[in-house]
PDB file of N, CA and C in Angstrom:
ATOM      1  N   UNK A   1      40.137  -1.293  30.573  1.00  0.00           N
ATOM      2  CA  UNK A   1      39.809  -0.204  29.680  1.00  0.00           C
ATOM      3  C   UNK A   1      39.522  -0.707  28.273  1.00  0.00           C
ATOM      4  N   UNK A   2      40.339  -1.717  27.532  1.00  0.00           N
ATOM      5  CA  UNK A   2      39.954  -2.594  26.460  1.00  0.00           C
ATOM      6  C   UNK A   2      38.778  -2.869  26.530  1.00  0.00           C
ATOM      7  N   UNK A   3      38.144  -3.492  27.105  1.00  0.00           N
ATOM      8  CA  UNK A   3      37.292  -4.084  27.091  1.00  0.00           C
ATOM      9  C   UNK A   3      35.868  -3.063  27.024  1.00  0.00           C
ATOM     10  N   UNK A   4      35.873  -1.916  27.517  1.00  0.00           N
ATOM     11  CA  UNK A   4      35.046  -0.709  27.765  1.00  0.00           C
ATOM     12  C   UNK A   4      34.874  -0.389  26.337  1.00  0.00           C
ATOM     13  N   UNK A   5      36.151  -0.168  25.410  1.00  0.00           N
ATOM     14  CA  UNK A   5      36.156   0.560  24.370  1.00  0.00           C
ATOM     15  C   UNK A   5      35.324  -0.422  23.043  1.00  0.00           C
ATOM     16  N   UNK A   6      36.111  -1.950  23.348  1.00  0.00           N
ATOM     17  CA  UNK A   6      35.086  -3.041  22.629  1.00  0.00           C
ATOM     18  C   UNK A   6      33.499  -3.286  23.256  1.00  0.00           C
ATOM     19  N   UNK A   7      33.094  -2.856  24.172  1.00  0.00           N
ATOM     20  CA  UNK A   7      32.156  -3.038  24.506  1.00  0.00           C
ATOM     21  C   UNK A   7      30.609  -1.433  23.436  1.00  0.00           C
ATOM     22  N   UNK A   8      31.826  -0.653  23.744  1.00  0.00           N
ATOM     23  CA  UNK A   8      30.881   0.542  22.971  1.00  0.00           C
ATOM     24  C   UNK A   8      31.496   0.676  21.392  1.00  0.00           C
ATOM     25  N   UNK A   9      32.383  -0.089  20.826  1.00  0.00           N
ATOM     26  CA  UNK A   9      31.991  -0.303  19.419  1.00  0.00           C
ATOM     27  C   UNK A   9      30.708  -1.370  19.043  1.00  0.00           C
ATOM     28  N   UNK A  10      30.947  -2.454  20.221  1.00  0.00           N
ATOM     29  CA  UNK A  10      30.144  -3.687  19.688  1.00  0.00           C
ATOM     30  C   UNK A  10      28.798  -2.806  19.741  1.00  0.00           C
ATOM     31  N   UNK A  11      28.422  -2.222  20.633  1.00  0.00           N
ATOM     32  CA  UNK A  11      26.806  -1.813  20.559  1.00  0.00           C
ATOM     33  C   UNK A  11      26.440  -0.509  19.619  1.00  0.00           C
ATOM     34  N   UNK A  12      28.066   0.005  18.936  1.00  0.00           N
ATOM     35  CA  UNK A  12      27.539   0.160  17.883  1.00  0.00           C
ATOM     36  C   UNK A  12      27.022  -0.368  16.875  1.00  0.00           C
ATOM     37  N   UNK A  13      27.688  -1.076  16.623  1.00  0.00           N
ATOM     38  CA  UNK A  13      27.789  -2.224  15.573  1.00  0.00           C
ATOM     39  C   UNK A  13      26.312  -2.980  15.401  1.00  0.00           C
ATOM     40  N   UNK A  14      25.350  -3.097  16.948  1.00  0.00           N
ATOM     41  CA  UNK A  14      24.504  -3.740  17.421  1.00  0.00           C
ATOM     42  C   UNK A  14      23.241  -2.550  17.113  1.00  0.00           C
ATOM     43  N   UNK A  15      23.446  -0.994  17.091  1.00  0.00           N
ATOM     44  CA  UNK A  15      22.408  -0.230  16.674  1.00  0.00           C
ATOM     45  C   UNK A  15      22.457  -0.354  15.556  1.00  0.00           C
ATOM     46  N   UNK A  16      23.741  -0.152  14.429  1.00  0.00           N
ATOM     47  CA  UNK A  16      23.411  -0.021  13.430  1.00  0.00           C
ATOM     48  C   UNK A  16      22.937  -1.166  12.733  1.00  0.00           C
ATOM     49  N   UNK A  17      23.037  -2.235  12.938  1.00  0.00           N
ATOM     50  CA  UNK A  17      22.294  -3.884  12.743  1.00  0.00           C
ATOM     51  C   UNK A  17      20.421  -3.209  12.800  1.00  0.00           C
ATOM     52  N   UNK A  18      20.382  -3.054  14.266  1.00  0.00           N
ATOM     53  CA  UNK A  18      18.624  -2.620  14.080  1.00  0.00           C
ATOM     54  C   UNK A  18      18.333  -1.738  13.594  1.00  0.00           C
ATOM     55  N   UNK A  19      18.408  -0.993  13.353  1.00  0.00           N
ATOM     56  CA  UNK A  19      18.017   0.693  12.130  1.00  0.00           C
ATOM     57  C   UNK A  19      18.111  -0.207  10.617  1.00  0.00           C
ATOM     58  N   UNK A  20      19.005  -0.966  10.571  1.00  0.00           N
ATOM     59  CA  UNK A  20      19.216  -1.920   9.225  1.00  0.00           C
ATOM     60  C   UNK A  20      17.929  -2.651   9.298  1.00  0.00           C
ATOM     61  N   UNK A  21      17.145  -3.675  10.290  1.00  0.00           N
ATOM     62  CA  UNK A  21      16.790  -4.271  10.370  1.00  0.00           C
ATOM     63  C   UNK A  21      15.459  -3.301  10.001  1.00  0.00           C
ATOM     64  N   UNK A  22      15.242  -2.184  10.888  1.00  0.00           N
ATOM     65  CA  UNK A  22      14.208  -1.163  11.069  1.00  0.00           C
ATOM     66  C   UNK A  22      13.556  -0.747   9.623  1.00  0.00           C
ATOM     67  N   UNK A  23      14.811  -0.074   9.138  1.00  0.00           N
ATOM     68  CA  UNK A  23      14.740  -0.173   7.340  1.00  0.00           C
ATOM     69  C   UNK A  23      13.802  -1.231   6.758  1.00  0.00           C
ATOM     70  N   UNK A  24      14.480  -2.340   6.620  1.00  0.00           N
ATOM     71  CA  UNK A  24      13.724  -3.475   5.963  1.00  0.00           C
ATOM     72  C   UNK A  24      12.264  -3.681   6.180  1.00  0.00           C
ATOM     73  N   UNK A  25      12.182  -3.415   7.668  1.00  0.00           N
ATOM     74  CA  UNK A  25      10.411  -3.933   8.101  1.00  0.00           C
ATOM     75  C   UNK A  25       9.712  -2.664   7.762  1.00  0.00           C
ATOM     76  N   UNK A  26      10.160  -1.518   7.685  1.00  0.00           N
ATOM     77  CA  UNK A  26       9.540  -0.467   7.221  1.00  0.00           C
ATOM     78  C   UNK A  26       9.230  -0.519   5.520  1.00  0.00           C
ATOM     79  N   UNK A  27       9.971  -0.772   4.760  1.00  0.00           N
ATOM     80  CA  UNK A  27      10.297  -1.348   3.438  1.00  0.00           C
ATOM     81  C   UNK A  27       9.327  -2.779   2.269  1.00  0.00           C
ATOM     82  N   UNK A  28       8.896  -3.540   3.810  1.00  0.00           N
ATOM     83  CA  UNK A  28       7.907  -4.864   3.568  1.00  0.00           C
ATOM     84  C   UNK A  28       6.973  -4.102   3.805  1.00  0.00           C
ATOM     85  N   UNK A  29       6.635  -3.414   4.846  1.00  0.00           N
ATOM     86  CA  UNK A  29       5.378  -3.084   5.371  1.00  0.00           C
ATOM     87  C   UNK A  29       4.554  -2.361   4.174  1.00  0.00           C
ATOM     88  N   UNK A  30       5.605  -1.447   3.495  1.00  0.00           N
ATOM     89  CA  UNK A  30       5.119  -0.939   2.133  1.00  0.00           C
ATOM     90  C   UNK A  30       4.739  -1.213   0.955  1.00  0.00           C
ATOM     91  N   UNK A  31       5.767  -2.463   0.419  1.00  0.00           N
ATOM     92  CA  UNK A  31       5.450  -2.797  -0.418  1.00  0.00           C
ATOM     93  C   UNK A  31       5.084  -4.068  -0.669  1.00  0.00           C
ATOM     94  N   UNK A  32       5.114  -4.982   0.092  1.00  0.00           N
ATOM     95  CA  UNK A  32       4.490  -6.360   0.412  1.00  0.00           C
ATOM     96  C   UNK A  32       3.033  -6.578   1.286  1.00  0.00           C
ATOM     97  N   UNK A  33       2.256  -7.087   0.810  1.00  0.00           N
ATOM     98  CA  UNK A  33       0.671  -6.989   1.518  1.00  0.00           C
ATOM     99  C   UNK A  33       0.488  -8.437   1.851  1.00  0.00           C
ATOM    100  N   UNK A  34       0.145  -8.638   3.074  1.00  0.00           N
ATOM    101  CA  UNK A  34      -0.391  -9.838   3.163  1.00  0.00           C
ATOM    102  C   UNK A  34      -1.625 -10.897   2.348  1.00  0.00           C
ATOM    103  N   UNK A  35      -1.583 -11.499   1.841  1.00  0.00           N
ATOM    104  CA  UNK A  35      -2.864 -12.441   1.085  1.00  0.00           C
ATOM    105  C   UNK A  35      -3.407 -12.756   2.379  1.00  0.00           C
ATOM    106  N   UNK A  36      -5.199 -12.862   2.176  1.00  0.00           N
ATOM    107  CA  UNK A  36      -5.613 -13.753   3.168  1.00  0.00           C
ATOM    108  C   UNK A  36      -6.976 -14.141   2.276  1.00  0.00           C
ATOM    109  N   UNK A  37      -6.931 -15.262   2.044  1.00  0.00           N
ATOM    110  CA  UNK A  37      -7.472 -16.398   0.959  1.00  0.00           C
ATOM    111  C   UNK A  37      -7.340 -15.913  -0.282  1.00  0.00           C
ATOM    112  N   UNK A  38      -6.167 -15.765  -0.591  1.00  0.00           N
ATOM    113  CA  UNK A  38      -5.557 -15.062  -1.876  1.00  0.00           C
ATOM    114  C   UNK A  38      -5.601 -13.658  -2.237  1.00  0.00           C
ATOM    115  N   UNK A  39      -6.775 -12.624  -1.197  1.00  0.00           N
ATOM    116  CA  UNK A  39      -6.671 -11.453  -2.017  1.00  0.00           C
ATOM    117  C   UNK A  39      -5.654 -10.929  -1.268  1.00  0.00           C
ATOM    118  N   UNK A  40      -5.902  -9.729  -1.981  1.00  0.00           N
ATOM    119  CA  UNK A  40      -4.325  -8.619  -1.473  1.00  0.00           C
ATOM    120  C   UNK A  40      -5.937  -7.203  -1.202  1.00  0.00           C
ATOM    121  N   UNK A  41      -5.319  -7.009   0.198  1.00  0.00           N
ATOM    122  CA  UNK A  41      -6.101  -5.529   0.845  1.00  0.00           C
ATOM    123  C   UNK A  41      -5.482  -4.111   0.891  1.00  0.00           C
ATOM    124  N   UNK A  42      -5.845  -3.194  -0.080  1.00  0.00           N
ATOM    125  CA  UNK A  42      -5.092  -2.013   0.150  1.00  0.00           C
ATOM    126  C   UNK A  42      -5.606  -1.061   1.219  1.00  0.00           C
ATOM    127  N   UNK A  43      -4.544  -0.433   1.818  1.00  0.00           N
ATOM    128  CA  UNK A  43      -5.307   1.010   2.156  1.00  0.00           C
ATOM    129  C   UNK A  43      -5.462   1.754   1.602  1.00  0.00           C
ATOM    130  N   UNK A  44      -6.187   2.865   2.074  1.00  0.00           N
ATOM    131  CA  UNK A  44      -6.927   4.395   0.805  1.00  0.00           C
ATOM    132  C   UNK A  44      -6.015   5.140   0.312  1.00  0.00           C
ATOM    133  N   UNK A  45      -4.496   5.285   1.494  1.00  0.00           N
ATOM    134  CA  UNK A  45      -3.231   5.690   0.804  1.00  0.00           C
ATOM    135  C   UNK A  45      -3.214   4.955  -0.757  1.00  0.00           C
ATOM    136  N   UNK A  46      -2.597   3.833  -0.666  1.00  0.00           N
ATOM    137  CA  UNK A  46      -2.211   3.020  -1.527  1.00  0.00           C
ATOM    138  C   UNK A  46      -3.511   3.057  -2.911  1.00  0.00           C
ATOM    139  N   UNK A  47      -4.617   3.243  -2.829  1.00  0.00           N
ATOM    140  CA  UNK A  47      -5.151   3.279  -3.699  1.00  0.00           C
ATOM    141  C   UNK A  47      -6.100   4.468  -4.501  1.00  0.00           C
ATOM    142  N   UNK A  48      -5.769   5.342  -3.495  1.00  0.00           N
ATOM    143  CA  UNK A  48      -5.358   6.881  -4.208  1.00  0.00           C
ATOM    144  C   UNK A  48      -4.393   6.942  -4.881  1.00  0.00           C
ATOM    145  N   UNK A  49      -2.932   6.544  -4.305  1.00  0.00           N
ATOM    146  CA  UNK A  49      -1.733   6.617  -5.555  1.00  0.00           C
ATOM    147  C   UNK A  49      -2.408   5.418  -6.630  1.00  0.00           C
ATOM    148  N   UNK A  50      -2.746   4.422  -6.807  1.00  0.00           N
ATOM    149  CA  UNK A  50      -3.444   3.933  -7.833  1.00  0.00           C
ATOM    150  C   UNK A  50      -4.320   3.983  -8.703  1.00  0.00           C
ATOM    151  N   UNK A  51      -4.956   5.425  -8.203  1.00  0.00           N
ATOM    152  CA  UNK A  51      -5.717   5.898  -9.415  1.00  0.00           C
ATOM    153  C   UNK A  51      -5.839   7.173  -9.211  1.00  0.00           C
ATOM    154  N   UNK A  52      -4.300   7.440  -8.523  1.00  0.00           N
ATOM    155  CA  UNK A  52      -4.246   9.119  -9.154  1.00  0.00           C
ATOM    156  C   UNK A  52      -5.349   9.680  -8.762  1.00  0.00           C
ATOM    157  N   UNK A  53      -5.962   9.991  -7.264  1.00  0.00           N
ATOM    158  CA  UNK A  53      -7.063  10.476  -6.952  1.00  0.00           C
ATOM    159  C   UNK A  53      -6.838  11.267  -5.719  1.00  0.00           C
ATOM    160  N   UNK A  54      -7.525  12.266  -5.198  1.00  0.00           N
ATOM    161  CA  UNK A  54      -7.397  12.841  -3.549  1.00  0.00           C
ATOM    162  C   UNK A  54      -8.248  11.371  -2.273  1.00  0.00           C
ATOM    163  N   UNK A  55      -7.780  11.902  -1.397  1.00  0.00           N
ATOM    164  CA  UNK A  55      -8.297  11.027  -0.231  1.00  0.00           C
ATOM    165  C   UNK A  55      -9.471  11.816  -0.191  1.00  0.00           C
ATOM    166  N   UNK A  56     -10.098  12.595  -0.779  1.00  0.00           N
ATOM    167  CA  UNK A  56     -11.172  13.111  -0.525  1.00  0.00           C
ATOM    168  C   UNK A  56     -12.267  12.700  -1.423  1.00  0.00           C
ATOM    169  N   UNK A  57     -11.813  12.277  -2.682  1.00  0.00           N
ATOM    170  CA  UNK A  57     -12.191  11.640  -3.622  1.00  0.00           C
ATOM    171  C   UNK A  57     -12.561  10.150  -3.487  1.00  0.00           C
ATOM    172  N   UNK A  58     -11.727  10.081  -2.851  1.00  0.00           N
ATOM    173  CA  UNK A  58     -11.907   8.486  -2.639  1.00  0.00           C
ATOM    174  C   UNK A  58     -13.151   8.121  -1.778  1.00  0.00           C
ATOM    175  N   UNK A  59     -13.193   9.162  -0.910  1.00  0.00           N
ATOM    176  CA  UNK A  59     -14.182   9.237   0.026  1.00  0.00           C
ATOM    177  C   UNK A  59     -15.574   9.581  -0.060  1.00  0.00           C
ATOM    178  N   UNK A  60     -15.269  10.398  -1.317  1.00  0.00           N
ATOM    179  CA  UNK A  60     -16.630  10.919  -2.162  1.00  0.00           C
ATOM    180  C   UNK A  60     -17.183   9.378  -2.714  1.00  0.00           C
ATOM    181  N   UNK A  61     -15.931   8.543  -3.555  1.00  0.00           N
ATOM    182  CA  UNK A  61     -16.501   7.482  -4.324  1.00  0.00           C
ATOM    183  C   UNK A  61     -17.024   6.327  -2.661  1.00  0.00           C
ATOM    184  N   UNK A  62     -16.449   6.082  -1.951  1.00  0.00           N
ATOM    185  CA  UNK A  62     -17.440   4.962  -1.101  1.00  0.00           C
ATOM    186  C   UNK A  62     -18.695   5.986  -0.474  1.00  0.00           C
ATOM    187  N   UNK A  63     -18.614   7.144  -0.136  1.00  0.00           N
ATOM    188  CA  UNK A  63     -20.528   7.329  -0.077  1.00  0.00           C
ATOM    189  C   UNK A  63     -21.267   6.956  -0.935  1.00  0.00           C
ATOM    190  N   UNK A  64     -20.606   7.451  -2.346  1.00  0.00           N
ATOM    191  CA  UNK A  64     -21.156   6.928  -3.357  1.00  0.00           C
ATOM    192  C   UNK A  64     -21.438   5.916  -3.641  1.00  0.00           C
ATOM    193  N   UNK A  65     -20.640   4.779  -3.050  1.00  0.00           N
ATOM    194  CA  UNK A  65     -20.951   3.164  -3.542  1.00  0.00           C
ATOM    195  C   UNK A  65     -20.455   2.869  -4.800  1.00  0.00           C
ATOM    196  N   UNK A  66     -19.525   3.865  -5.100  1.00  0.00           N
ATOM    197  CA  UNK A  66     -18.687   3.405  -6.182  1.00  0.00           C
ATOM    198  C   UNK A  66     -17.649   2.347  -6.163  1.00  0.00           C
ATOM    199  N   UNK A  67     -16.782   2.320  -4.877  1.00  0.00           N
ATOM    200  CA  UNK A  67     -15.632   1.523  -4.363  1.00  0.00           C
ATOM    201  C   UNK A  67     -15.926   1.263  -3.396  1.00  0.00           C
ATOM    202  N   UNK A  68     -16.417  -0.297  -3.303  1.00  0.00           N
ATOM    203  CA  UNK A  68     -16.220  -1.430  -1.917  1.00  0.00           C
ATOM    204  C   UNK A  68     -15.092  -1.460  -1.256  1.00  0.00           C
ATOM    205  N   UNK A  69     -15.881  -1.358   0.012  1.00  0.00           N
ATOM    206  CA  UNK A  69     -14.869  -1.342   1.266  1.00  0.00           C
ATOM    207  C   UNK A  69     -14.849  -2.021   2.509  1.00  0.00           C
ATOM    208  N   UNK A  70     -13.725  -2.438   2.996  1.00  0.00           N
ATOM    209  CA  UNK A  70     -13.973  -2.998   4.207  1.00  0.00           C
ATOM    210  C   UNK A  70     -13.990  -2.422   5.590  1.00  0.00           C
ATOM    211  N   UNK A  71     -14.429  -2.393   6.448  1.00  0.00           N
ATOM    212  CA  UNK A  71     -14.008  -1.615   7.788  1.00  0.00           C
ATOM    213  C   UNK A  71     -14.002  -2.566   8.771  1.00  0.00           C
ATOM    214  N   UNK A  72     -12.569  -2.337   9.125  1.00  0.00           N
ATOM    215  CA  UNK A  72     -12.322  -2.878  10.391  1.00  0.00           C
ATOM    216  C   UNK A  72     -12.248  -2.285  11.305  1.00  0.00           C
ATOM    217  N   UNK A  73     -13.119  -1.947  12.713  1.00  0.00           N
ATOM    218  CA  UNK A  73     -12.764  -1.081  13.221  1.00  0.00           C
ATOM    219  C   UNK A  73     -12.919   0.547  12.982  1.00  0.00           C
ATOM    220  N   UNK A  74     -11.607   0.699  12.828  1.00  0.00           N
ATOM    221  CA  UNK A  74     -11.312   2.393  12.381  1.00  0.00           C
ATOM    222  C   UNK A  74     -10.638   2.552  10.966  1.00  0.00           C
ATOM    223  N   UNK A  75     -10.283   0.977  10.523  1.00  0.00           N
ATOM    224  CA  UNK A  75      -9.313   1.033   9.403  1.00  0.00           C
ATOM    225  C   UNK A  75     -10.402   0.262   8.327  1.00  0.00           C
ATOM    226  N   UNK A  76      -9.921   1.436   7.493  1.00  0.00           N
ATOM    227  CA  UNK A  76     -10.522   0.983   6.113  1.00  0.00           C
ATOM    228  C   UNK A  76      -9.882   0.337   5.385  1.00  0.00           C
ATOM    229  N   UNK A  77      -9.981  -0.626   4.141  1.00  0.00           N
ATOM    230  CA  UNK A  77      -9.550  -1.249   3.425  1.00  0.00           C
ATOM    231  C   UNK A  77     -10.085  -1.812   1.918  1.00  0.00           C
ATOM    232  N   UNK A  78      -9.121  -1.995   1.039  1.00  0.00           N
ATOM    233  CA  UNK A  78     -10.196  -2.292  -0.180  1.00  0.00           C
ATOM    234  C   UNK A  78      -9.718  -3.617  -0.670  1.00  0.00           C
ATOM    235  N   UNK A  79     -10.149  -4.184  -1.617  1.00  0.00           N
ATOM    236  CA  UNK A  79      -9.848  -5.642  -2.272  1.00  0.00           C
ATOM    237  C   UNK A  79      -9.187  -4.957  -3.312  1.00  0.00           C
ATOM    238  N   UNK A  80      -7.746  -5.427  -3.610  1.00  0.00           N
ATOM    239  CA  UNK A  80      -7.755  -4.601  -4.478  1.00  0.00           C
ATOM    240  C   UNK A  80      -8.374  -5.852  -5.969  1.00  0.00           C
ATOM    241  N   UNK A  81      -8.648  -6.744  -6.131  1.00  0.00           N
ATOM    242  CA  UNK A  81      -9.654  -7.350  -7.293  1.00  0.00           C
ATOM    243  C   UNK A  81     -10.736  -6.516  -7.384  1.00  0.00           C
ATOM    244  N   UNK A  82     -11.316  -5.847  -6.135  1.00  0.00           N
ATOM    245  CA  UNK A  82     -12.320  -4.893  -6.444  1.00  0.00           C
ATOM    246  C   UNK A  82     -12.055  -3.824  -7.562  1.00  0.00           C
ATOM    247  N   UNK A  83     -10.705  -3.020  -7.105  1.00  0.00           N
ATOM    248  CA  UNK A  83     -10.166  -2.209  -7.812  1.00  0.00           C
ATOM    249  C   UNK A  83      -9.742  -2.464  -9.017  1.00  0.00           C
ATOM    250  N   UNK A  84      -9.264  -3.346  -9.371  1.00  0.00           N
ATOM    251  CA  UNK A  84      -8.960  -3.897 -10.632  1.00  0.00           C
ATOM    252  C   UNK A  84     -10.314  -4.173 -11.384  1.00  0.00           C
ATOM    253  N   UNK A  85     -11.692  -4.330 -10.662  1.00  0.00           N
ATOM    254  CA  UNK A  85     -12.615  -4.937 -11.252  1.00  0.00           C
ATOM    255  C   UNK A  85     -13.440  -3.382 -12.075  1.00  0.00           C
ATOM    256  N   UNK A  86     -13.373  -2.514 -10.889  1.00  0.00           N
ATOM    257  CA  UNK A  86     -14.135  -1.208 -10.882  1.00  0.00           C
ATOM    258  C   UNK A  86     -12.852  -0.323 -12.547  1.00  0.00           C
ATOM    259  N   UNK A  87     -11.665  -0.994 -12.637  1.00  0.00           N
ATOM    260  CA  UNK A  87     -11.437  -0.132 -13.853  1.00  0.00           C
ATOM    261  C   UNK A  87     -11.726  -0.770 -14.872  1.00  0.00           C
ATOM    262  N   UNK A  88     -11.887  -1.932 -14.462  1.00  0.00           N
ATOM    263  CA  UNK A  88     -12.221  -2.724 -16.001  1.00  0.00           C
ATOM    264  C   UNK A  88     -13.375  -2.516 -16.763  1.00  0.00           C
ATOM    265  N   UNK A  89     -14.216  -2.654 -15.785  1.00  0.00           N
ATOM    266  CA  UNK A  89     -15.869  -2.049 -15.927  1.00  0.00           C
ATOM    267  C   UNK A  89     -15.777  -0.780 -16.281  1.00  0.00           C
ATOM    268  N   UNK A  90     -15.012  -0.008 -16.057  1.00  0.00           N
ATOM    269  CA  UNK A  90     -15.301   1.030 -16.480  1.00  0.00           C
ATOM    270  C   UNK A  90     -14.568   1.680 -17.856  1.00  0.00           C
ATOM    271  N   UNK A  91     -13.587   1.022 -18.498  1.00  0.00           N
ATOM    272  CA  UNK A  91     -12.766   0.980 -19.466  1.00  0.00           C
ATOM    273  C   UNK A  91     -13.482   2.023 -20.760  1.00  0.00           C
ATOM    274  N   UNK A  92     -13.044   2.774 -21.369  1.00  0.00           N
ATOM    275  CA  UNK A  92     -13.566   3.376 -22.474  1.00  0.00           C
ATOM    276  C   UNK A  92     -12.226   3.405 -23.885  1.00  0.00           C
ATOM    277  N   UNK A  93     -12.713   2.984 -24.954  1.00  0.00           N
ATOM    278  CA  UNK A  93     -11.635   3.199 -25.649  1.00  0.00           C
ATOM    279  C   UNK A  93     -11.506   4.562 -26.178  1.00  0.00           C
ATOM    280  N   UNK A  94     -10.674   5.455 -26.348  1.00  0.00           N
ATOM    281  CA  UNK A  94     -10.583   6.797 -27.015  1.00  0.00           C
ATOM    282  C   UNK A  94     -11.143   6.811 -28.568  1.00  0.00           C
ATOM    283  N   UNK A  95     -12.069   7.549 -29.023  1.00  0.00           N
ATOM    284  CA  UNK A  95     -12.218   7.391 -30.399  1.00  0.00           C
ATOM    285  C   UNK A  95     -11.156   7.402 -31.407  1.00  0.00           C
ATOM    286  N   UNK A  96      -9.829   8.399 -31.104  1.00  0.00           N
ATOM    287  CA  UNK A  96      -8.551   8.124 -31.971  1.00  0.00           C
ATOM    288  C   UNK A  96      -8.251   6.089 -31.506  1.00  0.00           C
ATOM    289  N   UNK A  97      -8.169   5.597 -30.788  1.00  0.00           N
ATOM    290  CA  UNK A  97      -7.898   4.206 -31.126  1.00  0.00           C
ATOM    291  C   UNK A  97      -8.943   3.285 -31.672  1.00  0.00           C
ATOM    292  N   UNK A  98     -10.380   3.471 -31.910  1.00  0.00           N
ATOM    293  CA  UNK A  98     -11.657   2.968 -32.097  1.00  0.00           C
ATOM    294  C   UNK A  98     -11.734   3.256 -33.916  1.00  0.00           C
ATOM    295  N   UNK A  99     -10.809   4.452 -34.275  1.00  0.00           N
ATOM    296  CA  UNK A  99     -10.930   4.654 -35.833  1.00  0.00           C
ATOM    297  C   UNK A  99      -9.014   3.652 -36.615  1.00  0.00           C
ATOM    298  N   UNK A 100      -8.342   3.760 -35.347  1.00  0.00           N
ATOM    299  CA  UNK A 100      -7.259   2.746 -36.033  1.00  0.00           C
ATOM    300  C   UNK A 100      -7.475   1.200 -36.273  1.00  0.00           C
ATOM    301  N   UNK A 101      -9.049   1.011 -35.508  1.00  0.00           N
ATOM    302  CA  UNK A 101      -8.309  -0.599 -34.867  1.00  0.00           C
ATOM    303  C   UNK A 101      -9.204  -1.400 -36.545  1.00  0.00           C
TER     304      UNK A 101
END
């Protein structure tokens, strides 16, 4: 009977280890991106929250040919150097900072 009762703590012990583990890979998956020859690839999630935009918007800007994209498949993807490139280019200073500087 010992042994029954250590047997169903240990595999508690053994779920709550993977839900721990589950956590974490859910956790990388989010906020860590793979490099592959140094860039970093977002998805349209991720770069809607980056410029504060709808997924519909976003979608408006690649018909448009505003924001380069990759397609793999079914999955889209962006550089984000693209993204970084497309705000730079597009940068405007406010006239209140253009009369301080």
């Amino acid at each position: 009977m010992e042994q029954i009762e250590n047997s169903n703590e240990d595999m508690l012990a053994l779920l709550e280890a993977v839900v721990g583990i589950k956590k974490e890979l859910l956790y990388i998956r989010e906020y860590f991106h793979p490099l592959l020859k140094g860039e970093i690839y977002l998805s349209g999630e991720q770069v809607c929250k980056m410029l504060h935009i709808s997924k519909r918007t976003l979608q408006q800007y690649r018909d448009d040919g505003l924001i380069p994209f990759i397609k793999l498949e079914r999955k889209i993807l962006f550089r984000e150097s693209d993204i970084i490139r497309l705000l730079e280019n597009n940068y405007r200073r406010s006239l209140n900072n253009e009369k301080n500087i």
